[in-house]
C-alpha atoms as a PDB file:
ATOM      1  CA  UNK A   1     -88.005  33.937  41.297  1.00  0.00           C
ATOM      2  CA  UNK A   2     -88.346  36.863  43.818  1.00  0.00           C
ATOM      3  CA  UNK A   3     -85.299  39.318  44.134  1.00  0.00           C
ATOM      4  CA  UNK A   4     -84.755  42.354  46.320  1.00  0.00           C
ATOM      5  CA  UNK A   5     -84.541  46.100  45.675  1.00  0.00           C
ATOM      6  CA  UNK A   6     -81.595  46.477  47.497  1.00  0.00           C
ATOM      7  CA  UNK A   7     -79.812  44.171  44.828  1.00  0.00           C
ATOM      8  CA  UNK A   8     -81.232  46.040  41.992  1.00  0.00           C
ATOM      9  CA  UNK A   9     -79.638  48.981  43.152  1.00  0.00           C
ATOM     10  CA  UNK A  10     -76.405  47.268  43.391  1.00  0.00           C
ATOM     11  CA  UNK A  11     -76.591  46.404  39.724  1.00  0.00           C
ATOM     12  CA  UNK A  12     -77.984  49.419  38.067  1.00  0.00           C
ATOM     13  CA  UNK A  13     -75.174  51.086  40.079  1.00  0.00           C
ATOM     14  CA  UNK A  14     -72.062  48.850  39.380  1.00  0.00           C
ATOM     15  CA  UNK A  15     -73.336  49.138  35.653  1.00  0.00           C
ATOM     16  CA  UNK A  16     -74.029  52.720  34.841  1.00  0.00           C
ATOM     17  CA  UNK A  17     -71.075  54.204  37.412  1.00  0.00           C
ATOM     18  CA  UNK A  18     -72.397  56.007  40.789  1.00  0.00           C
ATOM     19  CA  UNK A  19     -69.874  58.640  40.275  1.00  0.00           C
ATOM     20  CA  UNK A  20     -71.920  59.353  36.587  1.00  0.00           C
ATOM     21  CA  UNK A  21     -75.396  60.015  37.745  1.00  0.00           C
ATOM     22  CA  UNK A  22     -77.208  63.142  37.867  1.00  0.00           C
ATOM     23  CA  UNK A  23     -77.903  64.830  41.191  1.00  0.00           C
ATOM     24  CA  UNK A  24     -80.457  63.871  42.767  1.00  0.00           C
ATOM     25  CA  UNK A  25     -81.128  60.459  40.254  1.00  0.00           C
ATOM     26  CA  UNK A  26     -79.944  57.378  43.459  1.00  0.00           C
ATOM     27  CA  UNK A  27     -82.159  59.233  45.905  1.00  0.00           C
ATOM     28  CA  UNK A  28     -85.455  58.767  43.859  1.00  0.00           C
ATOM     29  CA  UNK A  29     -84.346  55.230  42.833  1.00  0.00           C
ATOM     30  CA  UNK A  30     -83.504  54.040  46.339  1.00  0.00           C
ATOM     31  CA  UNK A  31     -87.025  56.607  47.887  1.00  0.00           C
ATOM     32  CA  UNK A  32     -89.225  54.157  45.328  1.00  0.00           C
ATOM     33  CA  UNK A  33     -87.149  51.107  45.081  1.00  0.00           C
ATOM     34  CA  UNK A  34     -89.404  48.342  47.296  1.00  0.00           C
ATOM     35  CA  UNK A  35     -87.479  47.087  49.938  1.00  0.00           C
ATOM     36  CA  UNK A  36     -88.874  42.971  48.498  1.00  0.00           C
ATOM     37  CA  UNK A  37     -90.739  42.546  45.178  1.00  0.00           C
ATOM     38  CA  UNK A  38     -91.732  39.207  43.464  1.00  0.00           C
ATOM     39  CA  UNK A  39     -90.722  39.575  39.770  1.00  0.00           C
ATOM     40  CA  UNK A  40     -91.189  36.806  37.049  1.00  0.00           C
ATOM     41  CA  UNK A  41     -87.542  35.532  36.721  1.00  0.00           C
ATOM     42  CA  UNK A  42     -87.790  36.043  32.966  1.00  0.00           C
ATOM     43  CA  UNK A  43     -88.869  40.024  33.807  1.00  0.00           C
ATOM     44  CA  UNK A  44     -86.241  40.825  34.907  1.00  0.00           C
ATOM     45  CA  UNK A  45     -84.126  40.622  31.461  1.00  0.00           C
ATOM     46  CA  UNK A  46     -86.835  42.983  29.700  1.00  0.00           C
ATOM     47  CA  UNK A  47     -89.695  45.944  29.813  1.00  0.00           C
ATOM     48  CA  UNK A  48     -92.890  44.309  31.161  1.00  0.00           C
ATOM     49  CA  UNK A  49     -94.477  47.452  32.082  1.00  0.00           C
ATOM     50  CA  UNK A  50     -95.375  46.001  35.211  1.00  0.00           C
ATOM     51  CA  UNK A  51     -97.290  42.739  33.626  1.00  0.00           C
ATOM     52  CA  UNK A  52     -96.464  39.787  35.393  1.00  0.00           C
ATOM     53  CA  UNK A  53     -98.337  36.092  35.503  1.00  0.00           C
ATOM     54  CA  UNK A  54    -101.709  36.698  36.917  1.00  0.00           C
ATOM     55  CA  UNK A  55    -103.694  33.524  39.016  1.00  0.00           C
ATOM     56  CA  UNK A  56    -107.181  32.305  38.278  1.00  0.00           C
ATOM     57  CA  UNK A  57    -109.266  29.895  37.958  1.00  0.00           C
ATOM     58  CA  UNK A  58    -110.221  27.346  34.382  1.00  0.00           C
ATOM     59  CA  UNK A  59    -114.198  26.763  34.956  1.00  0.00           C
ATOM     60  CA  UNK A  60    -115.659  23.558  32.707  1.00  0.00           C
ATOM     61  CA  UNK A  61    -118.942  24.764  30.986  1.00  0.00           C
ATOM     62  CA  UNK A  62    -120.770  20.966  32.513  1.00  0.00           C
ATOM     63  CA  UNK A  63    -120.008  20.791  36.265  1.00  0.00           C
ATOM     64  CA  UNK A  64    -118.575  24.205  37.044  1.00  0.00           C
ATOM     65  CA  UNK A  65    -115.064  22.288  38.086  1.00  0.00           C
ATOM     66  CA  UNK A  66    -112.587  24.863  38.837  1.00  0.00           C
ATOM     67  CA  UNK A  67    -108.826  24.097  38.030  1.00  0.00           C
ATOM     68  CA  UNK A  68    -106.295  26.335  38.726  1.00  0.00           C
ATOM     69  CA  UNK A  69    -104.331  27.963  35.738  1.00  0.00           C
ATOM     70  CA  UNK A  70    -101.926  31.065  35.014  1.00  0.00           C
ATOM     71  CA  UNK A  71    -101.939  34.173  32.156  1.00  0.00           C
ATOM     72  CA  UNK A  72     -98.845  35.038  31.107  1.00  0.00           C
ATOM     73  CA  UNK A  73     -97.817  38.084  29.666  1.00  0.00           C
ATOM     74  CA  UNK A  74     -97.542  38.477  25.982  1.00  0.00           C
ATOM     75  CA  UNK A  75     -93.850  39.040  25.700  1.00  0.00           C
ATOM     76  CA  UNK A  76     -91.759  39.471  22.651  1.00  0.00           C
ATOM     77  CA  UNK A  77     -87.967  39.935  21.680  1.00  0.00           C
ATOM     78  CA  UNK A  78     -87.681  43.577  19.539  1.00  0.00           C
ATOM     79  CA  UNK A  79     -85.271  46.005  18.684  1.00  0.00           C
ATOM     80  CA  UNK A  80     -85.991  49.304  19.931  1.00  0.00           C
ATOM     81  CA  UNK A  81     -84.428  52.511  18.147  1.00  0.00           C
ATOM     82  CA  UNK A  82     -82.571  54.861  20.602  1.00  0.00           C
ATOM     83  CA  UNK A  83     -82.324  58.274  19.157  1.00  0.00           C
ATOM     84  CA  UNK A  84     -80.257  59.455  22.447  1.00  0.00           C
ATOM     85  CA  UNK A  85     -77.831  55.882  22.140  1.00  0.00           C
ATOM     86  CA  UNK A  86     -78.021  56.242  18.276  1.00  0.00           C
ATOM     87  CA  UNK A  87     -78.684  52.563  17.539  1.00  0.00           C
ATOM     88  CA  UNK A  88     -80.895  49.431  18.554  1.00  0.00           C
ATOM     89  CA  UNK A  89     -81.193  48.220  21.864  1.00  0.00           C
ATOM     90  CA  UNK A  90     -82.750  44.779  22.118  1.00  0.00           C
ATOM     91  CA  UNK A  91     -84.600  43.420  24.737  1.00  0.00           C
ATOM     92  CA  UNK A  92     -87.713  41.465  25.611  1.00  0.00           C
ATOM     93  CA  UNK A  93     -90.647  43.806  25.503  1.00  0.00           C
ATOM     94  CA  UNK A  94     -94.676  42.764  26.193  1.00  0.00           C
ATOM     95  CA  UNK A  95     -96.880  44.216  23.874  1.00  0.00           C
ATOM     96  CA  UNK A  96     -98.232  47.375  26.581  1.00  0.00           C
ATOM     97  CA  UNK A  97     -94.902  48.070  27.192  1.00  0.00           C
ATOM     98  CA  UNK A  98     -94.604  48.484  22.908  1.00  0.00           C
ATOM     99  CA  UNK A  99     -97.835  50.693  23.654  1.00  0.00           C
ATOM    100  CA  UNK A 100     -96.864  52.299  26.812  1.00  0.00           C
ATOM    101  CA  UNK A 101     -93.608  53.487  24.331  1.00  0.00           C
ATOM    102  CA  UNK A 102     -95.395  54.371  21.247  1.00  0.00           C
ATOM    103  CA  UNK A 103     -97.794  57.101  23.682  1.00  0.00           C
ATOM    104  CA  UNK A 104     -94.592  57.683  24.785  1.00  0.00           C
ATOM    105  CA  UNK A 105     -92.825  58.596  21.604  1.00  0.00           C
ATOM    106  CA  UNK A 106     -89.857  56.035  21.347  1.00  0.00           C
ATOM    107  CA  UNK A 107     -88.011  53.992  23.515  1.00  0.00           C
ATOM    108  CA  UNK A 108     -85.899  57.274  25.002  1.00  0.00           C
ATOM    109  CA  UNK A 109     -88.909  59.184  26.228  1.00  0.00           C
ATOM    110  CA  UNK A 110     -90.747  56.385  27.495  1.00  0.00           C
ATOM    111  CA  UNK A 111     -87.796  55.683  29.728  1.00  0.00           C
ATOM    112  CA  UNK A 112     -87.409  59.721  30.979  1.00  0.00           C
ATOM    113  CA  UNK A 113     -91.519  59.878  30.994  1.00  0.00           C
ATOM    114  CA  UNK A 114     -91.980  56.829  33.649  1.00  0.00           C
ATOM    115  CA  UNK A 115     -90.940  56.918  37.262  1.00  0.00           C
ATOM    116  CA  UNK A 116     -88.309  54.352  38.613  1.00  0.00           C
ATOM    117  CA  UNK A 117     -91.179  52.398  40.561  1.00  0.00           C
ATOM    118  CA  UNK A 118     -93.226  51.580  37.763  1.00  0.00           C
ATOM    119  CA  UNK A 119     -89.515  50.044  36.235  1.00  0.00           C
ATOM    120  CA  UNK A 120     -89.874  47.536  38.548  1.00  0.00           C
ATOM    121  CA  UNK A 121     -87.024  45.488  36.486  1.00  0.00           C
ATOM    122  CA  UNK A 122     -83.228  45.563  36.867  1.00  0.00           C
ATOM    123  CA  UNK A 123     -82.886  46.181  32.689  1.00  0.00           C
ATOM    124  CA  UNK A 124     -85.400  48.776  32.881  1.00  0.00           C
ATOM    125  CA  UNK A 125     -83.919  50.513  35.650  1.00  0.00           C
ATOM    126  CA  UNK A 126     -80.439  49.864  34.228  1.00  0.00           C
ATOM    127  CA  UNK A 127     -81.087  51.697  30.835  1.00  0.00           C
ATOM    128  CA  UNK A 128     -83.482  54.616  32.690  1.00  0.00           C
ATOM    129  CA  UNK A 129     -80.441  55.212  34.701  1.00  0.00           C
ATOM    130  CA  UNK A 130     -77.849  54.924  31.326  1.00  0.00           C
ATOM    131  CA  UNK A 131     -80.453  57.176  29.490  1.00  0.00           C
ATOM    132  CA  UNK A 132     -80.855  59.511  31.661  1.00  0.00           C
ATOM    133  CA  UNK A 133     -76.874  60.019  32.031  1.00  0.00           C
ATOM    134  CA  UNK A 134     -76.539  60.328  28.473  1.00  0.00           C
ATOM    135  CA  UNK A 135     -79.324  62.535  28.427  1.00  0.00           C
ATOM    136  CA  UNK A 136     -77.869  64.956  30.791  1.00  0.00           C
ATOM    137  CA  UNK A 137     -74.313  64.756  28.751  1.00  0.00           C
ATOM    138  CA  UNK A 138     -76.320  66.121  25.804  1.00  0.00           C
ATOM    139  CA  UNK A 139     -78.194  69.144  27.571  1.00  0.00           C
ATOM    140  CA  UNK A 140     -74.146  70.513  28.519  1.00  0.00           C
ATOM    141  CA  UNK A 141     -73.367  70.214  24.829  1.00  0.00           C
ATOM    142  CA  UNK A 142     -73.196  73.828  23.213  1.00  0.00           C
ATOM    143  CA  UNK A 143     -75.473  73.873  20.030  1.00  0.00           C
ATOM    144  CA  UNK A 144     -73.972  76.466  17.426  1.00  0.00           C
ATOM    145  CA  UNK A 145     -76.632  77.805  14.427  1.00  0.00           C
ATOM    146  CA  UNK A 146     -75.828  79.456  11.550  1.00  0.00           C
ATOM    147  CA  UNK A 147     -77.223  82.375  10.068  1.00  0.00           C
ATOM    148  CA  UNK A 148     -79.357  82.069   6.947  1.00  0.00           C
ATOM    149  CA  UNK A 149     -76.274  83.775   4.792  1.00  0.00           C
ATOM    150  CA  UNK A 150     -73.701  81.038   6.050  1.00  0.00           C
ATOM    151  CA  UNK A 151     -76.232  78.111   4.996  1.00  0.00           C
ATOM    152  CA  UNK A 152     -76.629  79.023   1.708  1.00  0.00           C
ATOM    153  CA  UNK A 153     -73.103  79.640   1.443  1.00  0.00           C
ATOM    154  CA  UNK A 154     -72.396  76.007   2.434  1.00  0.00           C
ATOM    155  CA  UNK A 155     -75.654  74.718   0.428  1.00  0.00           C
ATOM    156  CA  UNK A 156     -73.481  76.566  -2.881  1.00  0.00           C
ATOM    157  CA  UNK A 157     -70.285  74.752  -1.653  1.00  0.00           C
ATOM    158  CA  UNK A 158     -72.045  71.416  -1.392  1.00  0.00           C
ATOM    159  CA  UNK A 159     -73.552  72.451  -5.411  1.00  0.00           C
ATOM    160  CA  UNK A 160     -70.016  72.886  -6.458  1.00  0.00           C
ATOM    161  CA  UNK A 161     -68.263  69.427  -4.689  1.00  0.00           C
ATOM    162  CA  UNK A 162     -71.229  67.715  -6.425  1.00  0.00           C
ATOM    163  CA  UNK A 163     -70.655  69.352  -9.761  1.00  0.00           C
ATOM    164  CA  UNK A 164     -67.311  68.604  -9.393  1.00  0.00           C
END
């Protein structure tokens, strides 16, 4: 049930590649990795957005007998669009997380927008980390634009082939 930060760490490394990460990125995982964190077992293979079972108490309306009894999160398997991974990812999402994404604006700023200790899973760190990598990879590419006189002459081009 309960796993340590320490092993996350291990994980999200040995998956994305140490040698791949941004400078800077392992510092402010490890700085707000906890050192010991309960996580629901299930949690840990999805975005929970930091839901988890919550405790209370299951009063009867006659004698005001309390029995114990557990909320657990509403969690759903989707498939997320990523724009930067140009296809699906799918994982087991709760329904803030799906709102916590949608403020966000998709699945790939979500993951940029929140800070490693409010991931507090291993797939959500995992794919923050992968993100971010591929996120960085895409900033060094160089963009080229054309001027206004080149586009039309491809737009007449493209007229032609489809005349053709």
């Amino acid at each position: 049930m309960a796993f340590r930060g320490k092993e996350i760490m291990k994980k999200v490394l040995k998956k994305v590649g140490e040698h791949n990460l941004a400078r800077g990125v392992k510092e402010s995982m490890e700085k707000c990795m906890p050192k010991s964190k309960v996580v629901m077992g299930i949690a840990k293979r999805g975005i929970y957005a930091g839901r988890h079972i919550q405790f209370g108490n299951r009063v009867s309306e006659d004698g005001g007998n309390k029995t114990r009894r557990t909320w657990k999160p509403n969690g759903q398997e989707k498939r997320l669009f990523s724009y930067i991974m140009d296809g699906h990812i799918r994982v087991k999402v709760t329904a803030h997380a799906l709102r916590c994404i949608d403020k966000a604006g998709g699945v790939d700023e979500y993951f940029l927008k929140t800070p490693y200790h409010k991931l507090d899973t291993e797939l959500g760190l995992f794919w923050k980390a992968k993100i971010e990598k591929l996120y960085e990879e895409l900033g060094k590419m160089e963009v080229v634009f054309f001027s206004p006189a080149d586009e039309q002459k491809f737009e007449h081009g493209f007229k032609e082939l489809e005349l053709s």
